[in-house]
C-alpha atoms as a PDB file:
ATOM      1  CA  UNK A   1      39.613  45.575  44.281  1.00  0.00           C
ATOM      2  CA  UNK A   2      42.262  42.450  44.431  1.00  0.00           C
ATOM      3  CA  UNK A   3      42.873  43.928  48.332  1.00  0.00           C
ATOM      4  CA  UNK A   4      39.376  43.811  48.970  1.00  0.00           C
ATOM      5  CA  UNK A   5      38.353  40.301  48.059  1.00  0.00           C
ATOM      6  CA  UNK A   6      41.688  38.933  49.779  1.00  0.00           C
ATOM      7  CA  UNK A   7      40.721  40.622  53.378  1.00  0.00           C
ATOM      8  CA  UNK A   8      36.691  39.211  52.708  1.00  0.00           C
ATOM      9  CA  UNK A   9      38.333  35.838  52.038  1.00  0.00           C
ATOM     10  CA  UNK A  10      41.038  36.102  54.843  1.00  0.00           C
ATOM     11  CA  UNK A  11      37.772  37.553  57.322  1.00  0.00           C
ATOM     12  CA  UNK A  12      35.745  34.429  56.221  1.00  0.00           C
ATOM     13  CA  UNK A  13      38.006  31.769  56.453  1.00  0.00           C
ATOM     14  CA  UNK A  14      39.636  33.084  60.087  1.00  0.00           C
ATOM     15  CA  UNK A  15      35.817  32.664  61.542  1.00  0.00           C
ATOM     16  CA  UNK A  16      35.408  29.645  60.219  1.00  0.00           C
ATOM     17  CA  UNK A  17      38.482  28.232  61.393  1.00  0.00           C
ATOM     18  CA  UNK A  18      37.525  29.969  64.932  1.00  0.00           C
ATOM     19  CA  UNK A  19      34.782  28.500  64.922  1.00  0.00           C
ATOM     20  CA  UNK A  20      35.762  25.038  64.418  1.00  0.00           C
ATOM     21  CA  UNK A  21      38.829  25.771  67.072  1.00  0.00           C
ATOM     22  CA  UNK A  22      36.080  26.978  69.670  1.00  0.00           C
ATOM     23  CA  UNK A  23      33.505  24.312  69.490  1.00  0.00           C
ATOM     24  CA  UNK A  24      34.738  22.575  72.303  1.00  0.00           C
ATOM     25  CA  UNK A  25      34.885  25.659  74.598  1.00  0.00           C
ATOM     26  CA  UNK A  26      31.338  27.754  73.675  1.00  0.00           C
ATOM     27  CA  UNK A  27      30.777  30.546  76.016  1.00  0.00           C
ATOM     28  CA  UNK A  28      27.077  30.880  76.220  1.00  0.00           C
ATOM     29  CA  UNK A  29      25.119  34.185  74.924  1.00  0.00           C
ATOM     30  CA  UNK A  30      25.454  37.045  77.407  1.00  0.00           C
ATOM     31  CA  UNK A  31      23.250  39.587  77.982  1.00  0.00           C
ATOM     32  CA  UNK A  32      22.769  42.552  76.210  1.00  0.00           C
ATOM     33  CA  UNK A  33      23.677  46.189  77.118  1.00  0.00           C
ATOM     34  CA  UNK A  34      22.542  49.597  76.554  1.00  0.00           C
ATOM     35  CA  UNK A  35      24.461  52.873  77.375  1.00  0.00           C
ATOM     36  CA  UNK A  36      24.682  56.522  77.100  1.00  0.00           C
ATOM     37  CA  UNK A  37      27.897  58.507  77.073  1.00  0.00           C
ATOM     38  CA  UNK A  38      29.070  62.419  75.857  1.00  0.00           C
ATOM     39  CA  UNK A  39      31.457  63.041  73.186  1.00  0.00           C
ATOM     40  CA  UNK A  40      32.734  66.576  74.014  1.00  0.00           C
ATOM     41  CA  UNK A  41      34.511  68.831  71.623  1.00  0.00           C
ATOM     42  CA  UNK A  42      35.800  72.108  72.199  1.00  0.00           C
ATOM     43  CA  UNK A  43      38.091  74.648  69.947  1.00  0.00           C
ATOM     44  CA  UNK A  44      39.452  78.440  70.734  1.00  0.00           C
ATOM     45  CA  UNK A  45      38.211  80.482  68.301  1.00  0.00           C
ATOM     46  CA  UNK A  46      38.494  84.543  67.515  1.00  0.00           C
ATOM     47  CA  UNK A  47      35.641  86.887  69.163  1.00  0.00           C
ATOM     48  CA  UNK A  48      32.735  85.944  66.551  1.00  0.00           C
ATOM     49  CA  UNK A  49      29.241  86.563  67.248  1.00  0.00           C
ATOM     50  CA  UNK A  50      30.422  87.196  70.764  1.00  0.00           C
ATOM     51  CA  UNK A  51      31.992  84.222  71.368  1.00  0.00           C
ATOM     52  CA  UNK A  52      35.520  82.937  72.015  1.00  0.00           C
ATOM     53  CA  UNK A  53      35.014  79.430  71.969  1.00  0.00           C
ATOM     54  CA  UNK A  54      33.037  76.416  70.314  1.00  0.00           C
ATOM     55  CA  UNK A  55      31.395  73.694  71.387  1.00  0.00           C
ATOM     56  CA  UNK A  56      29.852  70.805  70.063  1.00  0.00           C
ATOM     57  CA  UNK A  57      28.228  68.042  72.928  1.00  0.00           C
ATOM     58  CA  UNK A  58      26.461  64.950  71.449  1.00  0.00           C
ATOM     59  CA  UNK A  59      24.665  62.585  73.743  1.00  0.00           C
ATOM     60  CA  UNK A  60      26.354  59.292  72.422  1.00  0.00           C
ATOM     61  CA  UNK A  61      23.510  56.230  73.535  1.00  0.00           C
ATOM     62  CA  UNK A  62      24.994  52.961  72.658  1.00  0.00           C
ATOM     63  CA  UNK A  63      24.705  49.080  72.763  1.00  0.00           C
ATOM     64  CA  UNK A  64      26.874  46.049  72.789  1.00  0.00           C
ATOM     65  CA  UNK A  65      25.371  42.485  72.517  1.00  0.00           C
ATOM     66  CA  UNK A  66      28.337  39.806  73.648  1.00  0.00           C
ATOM     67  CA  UNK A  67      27.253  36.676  71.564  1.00  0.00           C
ATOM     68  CA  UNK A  68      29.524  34.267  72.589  1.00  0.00           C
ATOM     69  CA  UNK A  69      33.081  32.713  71.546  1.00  0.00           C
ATOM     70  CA  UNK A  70      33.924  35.832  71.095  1.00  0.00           C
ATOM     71  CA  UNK A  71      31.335  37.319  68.652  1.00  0.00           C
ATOM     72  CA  UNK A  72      30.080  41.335  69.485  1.00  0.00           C
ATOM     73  CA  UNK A  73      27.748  43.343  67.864  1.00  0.00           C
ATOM     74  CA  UNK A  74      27.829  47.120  68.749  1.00  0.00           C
ATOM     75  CA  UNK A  75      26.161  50.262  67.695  1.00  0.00           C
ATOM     76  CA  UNK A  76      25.992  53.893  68.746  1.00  0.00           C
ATOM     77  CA  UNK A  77      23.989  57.107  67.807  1.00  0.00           C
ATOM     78  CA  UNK A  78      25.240  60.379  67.855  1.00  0.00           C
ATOM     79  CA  UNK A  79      22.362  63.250  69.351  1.00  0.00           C
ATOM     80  CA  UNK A  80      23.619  67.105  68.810  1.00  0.00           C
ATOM     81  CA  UNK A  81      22.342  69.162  72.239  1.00  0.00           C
ATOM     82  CA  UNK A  82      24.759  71.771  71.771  1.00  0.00           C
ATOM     83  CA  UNK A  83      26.607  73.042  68.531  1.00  0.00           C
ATOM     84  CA  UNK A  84      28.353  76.224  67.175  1.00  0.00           C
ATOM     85  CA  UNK A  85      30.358  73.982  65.135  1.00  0.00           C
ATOM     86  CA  UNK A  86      27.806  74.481  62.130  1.00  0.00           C
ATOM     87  CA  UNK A  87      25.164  72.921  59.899  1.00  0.00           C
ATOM     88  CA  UNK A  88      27.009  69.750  58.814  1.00  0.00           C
ATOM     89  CA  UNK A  89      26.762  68.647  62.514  1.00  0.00           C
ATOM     90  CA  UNK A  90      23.143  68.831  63.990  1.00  0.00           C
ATOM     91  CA  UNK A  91      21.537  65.947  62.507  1.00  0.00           C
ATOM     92  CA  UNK A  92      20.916  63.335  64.643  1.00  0.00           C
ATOM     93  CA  UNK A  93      22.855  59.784  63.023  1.00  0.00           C
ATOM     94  CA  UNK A  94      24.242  56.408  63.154  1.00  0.00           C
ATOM     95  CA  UNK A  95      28.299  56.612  64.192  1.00  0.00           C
ATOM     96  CA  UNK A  96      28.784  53.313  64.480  1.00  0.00           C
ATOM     97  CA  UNK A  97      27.059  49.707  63.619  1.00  0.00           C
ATOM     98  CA  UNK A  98      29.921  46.575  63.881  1.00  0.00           C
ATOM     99  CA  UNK A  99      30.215  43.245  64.205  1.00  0.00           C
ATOM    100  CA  UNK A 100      33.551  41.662  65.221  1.00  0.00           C
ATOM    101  CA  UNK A 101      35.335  38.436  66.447  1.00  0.00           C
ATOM    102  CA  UNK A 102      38.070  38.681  68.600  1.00  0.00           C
ATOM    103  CA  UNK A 103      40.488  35.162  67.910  1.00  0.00           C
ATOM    104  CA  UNK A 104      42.635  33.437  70.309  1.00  0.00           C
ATOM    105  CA  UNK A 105      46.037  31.625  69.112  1.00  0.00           C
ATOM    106  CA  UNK A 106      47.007  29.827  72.586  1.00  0.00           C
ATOM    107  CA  UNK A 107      48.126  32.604  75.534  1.00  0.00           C
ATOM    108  CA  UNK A 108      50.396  34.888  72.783  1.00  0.00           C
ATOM    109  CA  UNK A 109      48.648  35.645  70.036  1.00  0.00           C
ATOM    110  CA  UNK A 110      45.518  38.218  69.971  1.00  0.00           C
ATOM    111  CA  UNK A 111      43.653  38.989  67.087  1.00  0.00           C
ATOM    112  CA  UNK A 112      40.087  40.646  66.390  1.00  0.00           C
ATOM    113  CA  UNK A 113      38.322  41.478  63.365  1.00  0.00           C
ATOM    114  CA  UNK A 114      35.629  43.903  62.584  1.00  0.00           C
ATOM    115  CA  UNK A 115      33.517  44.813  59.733  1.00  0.00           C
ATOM    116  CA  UNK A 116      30.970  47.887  59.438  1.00  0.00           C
ATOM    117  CA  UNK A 117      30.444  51.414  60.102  1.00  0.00           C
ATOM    118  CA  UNK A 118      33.477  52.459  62.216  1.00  0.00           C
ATOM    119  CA  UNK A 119      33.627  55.919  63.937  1.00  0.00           C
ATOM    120  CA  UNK A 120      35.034  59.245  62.419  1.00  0.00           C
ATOM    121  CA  UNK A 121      32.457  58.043  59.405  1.00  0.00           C
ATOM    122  CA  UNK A 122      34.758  55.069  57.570  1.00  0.00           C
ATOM    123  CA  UNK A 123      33.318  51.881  57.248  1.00  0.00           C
ATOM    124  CA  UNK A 124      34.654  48.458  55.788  1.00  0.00           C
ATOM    125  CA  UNK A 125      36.893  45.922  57.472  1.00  0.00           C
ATOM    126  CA  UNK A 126      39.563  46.141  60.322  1.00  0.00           C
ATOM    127  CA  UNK A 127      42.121  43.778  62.106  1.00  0.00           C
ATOM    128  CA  UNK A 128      43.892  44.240  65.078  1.00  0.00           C
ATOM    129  CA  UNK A 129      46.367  41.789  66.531  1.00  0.00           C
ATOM    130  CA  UNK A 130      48.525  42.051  69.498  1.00  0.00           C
ATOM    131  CA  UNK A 131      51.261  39.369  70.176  1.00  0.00           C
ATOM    132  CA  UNK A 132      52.726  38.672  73.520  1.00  0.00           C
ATOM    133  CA  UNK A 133      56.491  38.217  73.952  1.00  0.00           C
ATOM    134  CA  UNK A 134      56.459  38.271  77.490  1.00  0.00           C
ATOM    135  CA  UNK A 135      55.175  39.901  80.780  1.00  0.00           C
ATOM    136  CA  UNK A 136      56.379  43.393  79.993  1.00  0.00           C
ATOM    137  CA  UNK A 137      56.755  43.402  75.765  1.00  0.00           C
ATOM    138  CA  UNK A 138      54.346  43.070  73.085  1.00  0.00           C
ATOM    139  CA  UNK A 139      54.081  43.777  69.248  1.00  0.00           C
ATOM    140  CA  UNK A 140      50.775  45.211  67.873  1.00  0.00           C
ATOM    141  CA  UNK A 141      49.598  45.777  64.613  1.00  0.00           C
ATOM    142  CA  UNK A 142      46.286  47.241  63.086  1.00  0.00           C
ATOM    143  CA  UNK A 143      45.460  47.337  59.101  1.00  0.00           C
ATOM    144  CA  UNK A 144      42.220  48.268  57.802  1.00  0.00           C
ATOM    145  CA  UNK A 145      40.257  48.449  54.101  1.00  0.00           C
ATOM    146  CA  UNK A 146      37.761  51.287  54.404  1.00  0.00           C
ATOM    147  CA  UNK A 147      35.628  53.869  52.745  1.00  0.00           C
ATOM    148  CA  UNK A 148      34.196  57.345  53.884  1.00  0.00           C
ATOM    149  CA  UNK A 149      30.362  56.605  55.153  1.00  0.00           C
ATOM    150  CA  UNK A 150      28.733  60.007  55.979  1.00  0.00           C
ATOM    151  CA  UNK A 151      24.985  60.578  57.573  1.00  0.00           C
ATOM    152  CA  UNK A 152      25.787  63.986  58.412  1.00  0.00           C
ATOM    153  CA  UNK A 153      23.843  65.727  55.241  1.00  0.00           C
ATOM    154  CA  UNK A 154      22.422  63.101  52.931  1.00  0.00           C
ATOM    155  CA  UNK A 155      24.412  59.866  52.759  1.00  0.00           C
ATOM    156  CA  UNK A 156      27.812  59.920  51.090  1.00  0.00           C
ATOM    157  CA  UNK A 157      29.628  57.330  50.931  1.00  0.00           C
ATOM    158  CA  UNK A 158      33.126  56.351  48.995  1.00  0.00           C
ATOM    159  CA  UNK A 159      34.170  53.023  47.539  1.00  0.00           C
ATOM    160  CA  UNK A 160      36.574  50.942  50.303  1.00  0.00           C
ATOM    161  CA  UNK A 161      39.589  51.217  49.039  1.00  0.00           C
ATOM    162  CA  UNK A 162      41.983  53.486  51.334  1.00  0.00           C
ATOM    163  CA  UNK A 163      44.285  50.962  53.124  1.00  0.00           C
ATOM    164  CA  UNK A 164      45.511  52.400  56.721  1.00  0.00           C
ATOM    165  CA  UNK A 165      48.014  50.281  59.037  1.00  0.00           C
ATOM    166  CA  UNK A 166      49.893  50.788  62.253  1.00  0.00           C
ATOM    167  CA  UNK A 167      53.111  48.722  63.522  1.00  0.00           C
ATOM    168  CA  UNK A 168      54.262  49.492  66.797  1.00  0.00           C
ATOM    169  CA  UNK A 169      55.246  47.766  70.210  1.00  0.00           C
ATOM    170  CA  UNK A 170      54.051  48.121  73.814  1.00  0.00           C
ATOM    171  CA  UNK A 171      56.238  47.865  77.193  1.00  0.00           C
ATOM    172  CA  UNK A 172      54.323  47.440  80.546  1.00  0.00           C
ATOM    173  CA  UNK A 173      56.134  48.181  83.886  1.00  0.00           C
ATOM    174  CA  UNK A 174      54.071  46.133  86.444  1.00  0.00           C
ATOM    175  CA  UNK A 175      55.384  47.444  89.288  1.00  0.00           C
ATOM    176  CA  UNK A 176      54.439  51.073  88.557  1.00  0.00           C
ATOM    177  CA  UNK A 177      51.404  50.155  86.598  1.00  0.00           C
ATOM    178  CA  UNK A 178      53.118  52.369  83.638  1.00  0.00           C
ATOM    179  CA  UNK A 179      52.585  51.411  79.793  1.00  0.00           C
ATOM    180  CA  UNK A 180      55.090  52.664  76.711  1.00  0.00           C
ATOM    181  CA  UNK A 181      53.874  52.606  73.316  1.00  0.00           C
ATOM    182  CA  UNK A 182      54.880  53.240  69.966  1.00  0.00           C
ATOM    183  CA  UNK A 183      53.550  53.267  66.849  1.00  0.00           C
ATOM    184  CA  UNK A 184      54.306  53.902  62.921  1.00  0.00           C
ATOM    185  CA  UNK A 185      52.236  53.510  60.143  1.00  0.00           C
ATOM    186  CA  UNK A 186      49.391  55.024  57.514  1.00  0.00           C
ATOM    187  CA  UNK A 187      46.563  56.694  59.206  1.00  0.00           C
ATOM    188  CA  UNK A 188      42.762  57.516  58.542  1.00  0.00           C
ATOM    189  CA  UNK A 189      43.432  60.714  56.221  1.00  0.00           C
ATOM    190  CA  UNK A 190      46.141  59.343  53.922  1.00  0.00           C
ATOM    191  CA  UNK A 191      49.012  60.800  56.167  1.00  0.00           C
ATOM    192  CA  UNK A 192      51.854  58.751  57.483  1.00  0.00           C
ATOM    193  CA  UNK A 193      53.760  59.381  60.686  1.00  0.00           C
ATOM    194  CA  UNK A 194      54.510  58.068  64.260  1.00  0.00           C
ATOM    195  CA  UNK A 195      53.115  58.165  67.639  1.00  0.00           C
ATOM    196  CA  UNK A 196      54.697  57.852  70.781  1.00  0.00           C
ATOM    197  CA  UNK A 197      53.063  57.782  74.574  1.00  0.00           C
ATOM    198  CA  UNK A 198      53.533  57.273  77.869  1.00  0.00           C
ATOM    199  CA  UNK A 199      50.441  55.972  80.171  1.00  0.00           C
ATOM    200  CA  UNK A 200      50.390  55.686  84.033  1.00  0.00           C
ATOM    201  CA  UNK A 201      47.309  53.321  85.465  1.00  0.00           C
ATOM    202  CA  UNK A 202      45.704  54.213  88.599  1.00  0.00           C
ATOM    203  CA  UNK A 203      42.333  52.899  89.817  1.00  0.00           C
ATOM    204  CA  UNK A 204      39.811  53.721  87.811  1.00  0.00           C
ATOM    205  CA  UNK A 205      41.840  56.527  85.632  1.00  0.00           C
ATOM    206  CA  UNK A 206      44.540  56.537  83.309  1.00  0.00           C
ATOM    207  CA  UNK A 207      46.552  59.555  83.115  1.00  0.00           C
ATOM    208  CA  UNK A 208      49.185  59.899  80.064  1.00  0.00           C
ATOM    209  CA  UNK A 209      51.232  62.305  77.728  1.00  0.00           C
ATOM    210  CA  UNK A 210      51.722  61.885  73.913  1.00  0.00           C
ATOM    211  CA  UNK A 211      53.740  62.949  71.214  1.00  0.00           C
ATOM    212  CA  UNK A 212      53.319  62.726  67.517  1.00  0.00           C
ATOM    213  CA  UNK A 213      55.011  63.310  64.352  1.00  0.00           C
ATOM    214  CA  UNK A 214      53.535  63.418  60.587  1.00  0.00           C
ATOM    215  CA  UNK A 215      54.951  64.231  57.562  1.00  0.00           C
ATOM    216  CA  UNK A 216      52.061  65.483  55.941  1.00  0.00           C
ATOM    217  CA  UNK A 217      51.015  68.335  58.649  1.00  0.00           C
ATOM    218  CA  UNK A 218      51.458  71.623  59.299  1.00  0.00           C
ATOM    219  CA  UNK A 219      53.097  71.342  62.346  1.00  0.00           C
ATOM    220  CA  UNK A 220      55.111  68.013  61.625  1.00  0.00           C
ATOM    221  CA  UNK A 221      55.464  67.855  65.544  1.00  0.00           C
ATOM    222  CA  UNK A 222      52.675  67.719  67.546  1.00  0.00           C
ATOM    223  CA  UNK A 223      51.850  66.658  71.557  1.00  0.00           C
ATOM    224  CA  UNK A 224      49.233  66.771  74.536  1.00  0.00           C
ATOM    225  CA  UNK A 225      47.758  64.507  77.485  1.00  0.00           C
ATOM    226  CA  UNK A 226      45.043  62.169  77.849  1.00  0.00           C
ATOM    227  CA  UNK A 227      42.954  61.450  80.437  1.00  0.00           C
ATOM    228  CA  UNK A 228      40.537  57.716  80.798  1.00  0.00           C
ATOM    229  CA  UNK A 229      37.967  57.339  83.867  1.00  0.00           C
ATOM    230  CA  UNK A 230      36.198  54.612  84.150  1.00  0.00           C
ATOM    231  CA  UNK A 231      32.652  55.544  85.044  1.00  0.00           C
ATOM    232  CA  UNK A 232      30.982  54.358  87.802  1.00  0.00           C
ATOM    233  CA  UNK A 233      28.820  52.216  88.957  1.00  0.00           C
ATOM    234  CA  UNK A 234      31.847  49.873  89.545  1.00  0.00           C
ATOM    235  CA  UNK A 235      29.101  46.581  90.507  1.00  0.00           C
ATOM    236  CA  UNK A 236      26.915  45.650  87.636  1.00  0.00           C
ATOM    237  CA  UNK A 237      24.226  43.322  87.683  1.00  0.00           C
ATOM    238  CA  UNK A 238      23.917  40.414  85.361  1.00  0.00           C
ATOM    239  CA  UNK A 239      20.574  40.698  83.655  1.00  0.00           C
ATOM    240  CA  UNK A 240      19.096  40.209  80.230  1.00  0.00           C
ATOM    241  CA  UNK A 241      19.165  43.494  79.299  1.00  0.00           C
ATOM    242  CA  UNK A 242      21.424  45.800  81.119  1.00  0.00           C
ATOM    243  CA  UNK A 243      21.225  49.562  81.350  1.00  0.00           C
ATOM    244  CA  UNK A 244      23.841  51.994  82.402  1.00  0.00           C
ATOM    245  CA  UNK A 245      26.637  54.722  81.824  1.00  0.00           C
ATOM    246  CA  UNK A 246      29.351  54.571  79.014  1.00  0.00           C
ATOM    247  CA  UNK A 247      32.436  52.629  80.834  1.00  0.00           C
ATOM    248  CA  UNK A 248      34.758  55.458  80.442  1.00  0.00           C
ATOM    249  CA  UNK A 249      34.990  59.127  79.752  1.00  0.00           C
ATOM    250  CA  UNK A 250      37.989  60.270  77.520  1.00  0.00           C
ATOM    251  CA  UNK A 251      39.464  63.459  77.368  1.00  0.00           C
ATOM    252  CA  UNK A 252      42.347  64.722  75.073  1.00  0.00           C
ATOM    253  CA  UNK A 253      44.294  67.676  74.791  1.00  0.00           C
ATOM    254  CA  UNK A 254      46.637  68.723  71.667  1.00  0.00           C
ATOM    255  CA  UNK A 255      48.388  71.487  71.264  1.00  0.00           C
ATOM    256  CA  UNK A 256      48.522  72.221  67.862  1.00  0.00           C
ATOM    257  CA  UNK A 257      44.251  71.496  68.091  1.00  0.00           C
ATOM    258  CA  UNK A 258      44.893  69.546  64.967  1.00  0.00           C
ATOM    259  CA  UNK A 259      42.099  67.825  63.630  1.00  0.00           C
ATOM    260  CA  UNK A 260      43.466  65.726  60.852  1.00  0.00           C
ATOM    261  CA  UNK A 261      46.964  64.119  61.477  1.00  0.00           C
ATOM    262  CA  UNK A 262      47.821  60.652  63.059  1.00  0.00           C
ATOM    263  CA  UNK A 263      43.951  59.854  63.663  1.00  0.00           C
ATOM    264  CA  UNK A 264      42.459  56.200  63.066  1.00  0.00           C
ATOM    265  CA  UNK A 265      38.792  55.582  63.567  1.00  0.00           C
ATOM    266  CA  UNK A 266      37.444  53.316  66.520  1.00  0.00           C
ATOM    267  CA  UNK A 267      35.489  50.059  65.750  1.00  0.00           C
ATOM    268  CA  UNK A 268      34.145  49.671  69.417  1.00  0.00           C
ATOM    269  CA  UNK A 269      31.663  52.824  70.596  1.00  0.00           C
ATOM    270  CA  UNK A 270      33.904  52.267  74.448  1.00  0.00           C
ATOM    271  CA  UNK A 271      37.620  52.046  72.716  1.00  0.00           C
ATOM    272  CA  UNK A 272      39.890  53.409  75.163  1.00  0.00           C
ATOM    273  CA  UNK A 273      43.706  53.321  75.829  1.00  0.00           C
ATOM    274  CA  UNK A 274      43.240  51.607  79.122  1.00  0.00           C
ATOM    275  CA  UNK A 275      41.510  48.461  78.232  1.00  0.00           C
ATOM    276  CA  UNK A 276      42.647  47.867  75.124  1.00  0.00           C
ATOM    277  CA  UNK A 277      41.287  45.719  72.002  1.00  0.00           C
ATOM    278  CA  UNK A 278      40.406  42.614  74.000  1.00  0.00           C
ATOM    279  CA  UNK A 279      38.771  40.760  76.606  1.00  0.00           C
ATOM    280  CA  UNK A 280      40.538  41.275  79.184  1.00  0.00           C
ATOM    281  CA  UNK A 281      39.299  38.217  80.958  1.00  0.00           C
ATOM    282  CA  UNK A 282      41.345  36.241  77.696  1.00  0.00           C
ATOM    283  CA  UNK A 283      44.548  38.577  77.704  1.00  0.00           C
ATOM    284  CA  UNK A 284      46.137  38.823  80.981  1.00  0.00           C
ATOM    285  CA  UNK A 285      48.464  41.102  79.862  1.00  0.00           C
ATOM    286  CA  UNK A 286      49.215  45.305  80.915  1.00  0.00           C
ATOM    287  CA  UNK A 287      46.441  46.652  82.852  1.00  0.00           C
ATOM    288  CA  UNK A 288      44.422  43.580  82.289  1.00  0.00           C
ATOM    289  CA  UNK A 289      46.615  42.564  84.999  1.00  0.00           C
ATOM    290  CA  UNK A 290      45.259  45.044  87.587  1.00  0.00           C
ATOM    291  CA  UNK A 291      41.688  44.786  89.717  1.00  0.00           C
ATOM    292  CA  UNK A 292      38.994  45.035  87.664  1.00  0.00           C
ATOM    293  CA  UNK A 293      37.481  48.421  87.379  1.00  0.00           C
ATOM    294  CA  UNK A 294      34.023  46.515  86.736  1.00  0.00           C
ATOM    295  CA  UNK A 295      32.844  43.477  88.897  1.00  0.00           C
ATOM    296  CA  UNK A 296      29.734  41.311  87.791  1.00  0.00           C
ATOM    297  CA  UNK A 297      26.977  40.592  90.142  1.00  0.00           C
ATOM    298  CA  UNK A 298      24.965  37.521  89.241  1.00  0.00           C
END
C-alpha cells in the first residue's frame, strides 16, 4: 500500500513539474487516430476433434489521441473471429485504455509514464526510462505497480500490488543498422530471469533472434525469432481524424511455446521492438536514426 501511494505521488508530481518545464515549448493538439490490426495466435496441439493445431485471430481496432507536450491517450478492443482456444476467449472486450506522458530531461534522459488498463489484462501504473550515454550505448529501465484486470468472463480484477521491473542496456551499431539488448529483472507472472536479443533493421522490417532464461520455468532456457513490419501506407495524411492500418505487424516464434515466462504487458496497443517507447521525433537515438517508415502529409 506504502508502494502504491509513493508511485501516485512520484506520477503526480513528475507531470506537474513537466508541465511547468514545457510551458514554454507547447506542441499543439494533434489529430486523432483510429486503427485496426490482428493479434494472431497459434499452438501445435495432439489430433483432437480432428485437428492438429489451434488458432485464435482477434480483430484488434484501436485509437491513439496525441494531446500535446507529450500527453497520449490510447485504447484498443479485442474482437474473437476465430477460436479453438476455448470459452474464456470469445467475448468481445476492452485490452487496453491508457493515458501516459512521455518526459524529456535535456537530449539523455527519456522517461514515460502510464497509468490504466495495460495489455495481457494488468492494469495500474508503469514507467519506462531510457538514458543515453552516447551514440551506440544506452541504459533502460522499466518498473511497474499493477493488478490482474480481466473482461474475459465477468470482471475480475486483483488489488495493484505485484511490483515487476527490468534493468538492462542497449548497443546500436549504426553502420549495420543492428541493435543488442539485454535485460534482467521481475516479470508479469512473478518469475525472474533474463533476456537477451539481437535485432537487425531494414526498411520497413525488423528481423531478430532471442534468447531467454528464467528460473522459475520448465525449461529454464528458452529462444526463437521475431519478426516487425511496418504496415503500409507509408504517406499519411494529416487530418482531424485519421483512419488506417495498425503501424506494424509482429510475429514471434518460441520454441519451448511457453506462455508464461519472461513476459511483461504492453501499455501502447502499437508497442514494438523497432520503435521503441518514445517519440522518435524527441529521441534520435537507434533506429530513430534511420528514414522514417511513416511520412506526414499536411
Amino acid at each position: 500500500m506504502r508502494l502504491f501511494k509513493s508511485l501516485i505521488l512520484f506520477l503526480a508530481v513528475s507531470l506537474g513539474f513537466s508541465g511547468v518545464l514545457q510551458a514554454q515549448t507547447a506542441e499543439p493538439k494533434r489529430p486523432l487516430d483510429i486503427f485496426m490490426g490482428v493479434d494472431f495466435n497459434y499452438r501445435d496441439i495432439f489430433l483432437t476433434n480432428n485437428r492438429v493445431y489451434d488458432l485464435l485471430i482477434y480483430l484488434t481496432p484501436g485509437a491513439k489521441w496525441n494531446l500535446g507536450n507529450g500527453w497520449m491517450a490510447a485504447g484498443q478492443v479485442l474482437i474473437p473471429v476465430v477460436n479453438n482456444y476455448g470459452d474464456y476467449y470469445k467475448k468481445i472486450r476492452p485490452n487496453m485504455a491508457v493515458i501516459s506522458k512521455e518526459l524529456y530531461t535535456g537530449q539523455k534522459l527519456f522517461t514515460k509514464v502510464s497509468g490504466g488498463l495495460f495489455g495481457r489484462e494488468r492494469y495500474g501504473l508503469d514507467v519506462k526510462s531510457m538514458f543515453l550515454v552516447n551514440d551506440w550505448f544506452a541504459f533502460e529501465a522499466q518498473v511497474g505497480l499493477t493488478g490482474f484486470c480481466s473482461m474475459a468472463v465477468d470482471w475480475d480484477a486483483s488489488y495493484p500490488k505485484r511490483v515487476t521491473y527490468l534493468v538492462g542496456g542497449d548497443i546500436y551499431l549504426k553502420q549495420w543498422n543492428t541493435q543488442f539488448r539485454g535485460r534482467v529483472g521481475r516479470f508479469q507472472f512473478a518469475d525472474y530471469g533474463a533476456i537477451g536479443e539481437c535485432m537487425r533493421h531494414f526498411k520497413h522490417c525488423s528481423v531478430g533472434l532471442y534468447a531467454q532464461y528464467s528460473k522459475d520455468a520448465i525449461q529454464e532456457w528458452n529462444g526463437g525469432f521475431k519478426v516487425v513490419m511496418m504496415i503500409p501506407p507509408y504517406t499519411r495524411k494529416h487530418k482531424k481524424v485519421n483512419f488506417r492500418p495498425a503501424s506494424n505487424f509482429r510475429f514471434t516464434y518460441n520454441m519451448e511455446a511457453d506462455m508464461y515466462s519472461n513476459k511483461m504487458y504492453t501499455t501502447d496497443p502499437e508497442e514494438n521492438e523497432r520503435e521503441g517507447w518514445f517519440d522518435r521525433d524527441k529521441m534520435k537515438w537507434g533506429s530513430n536514426t534511420m528514414a522514417p517508415d511513416f511520412k506526414t502529409k499536411e
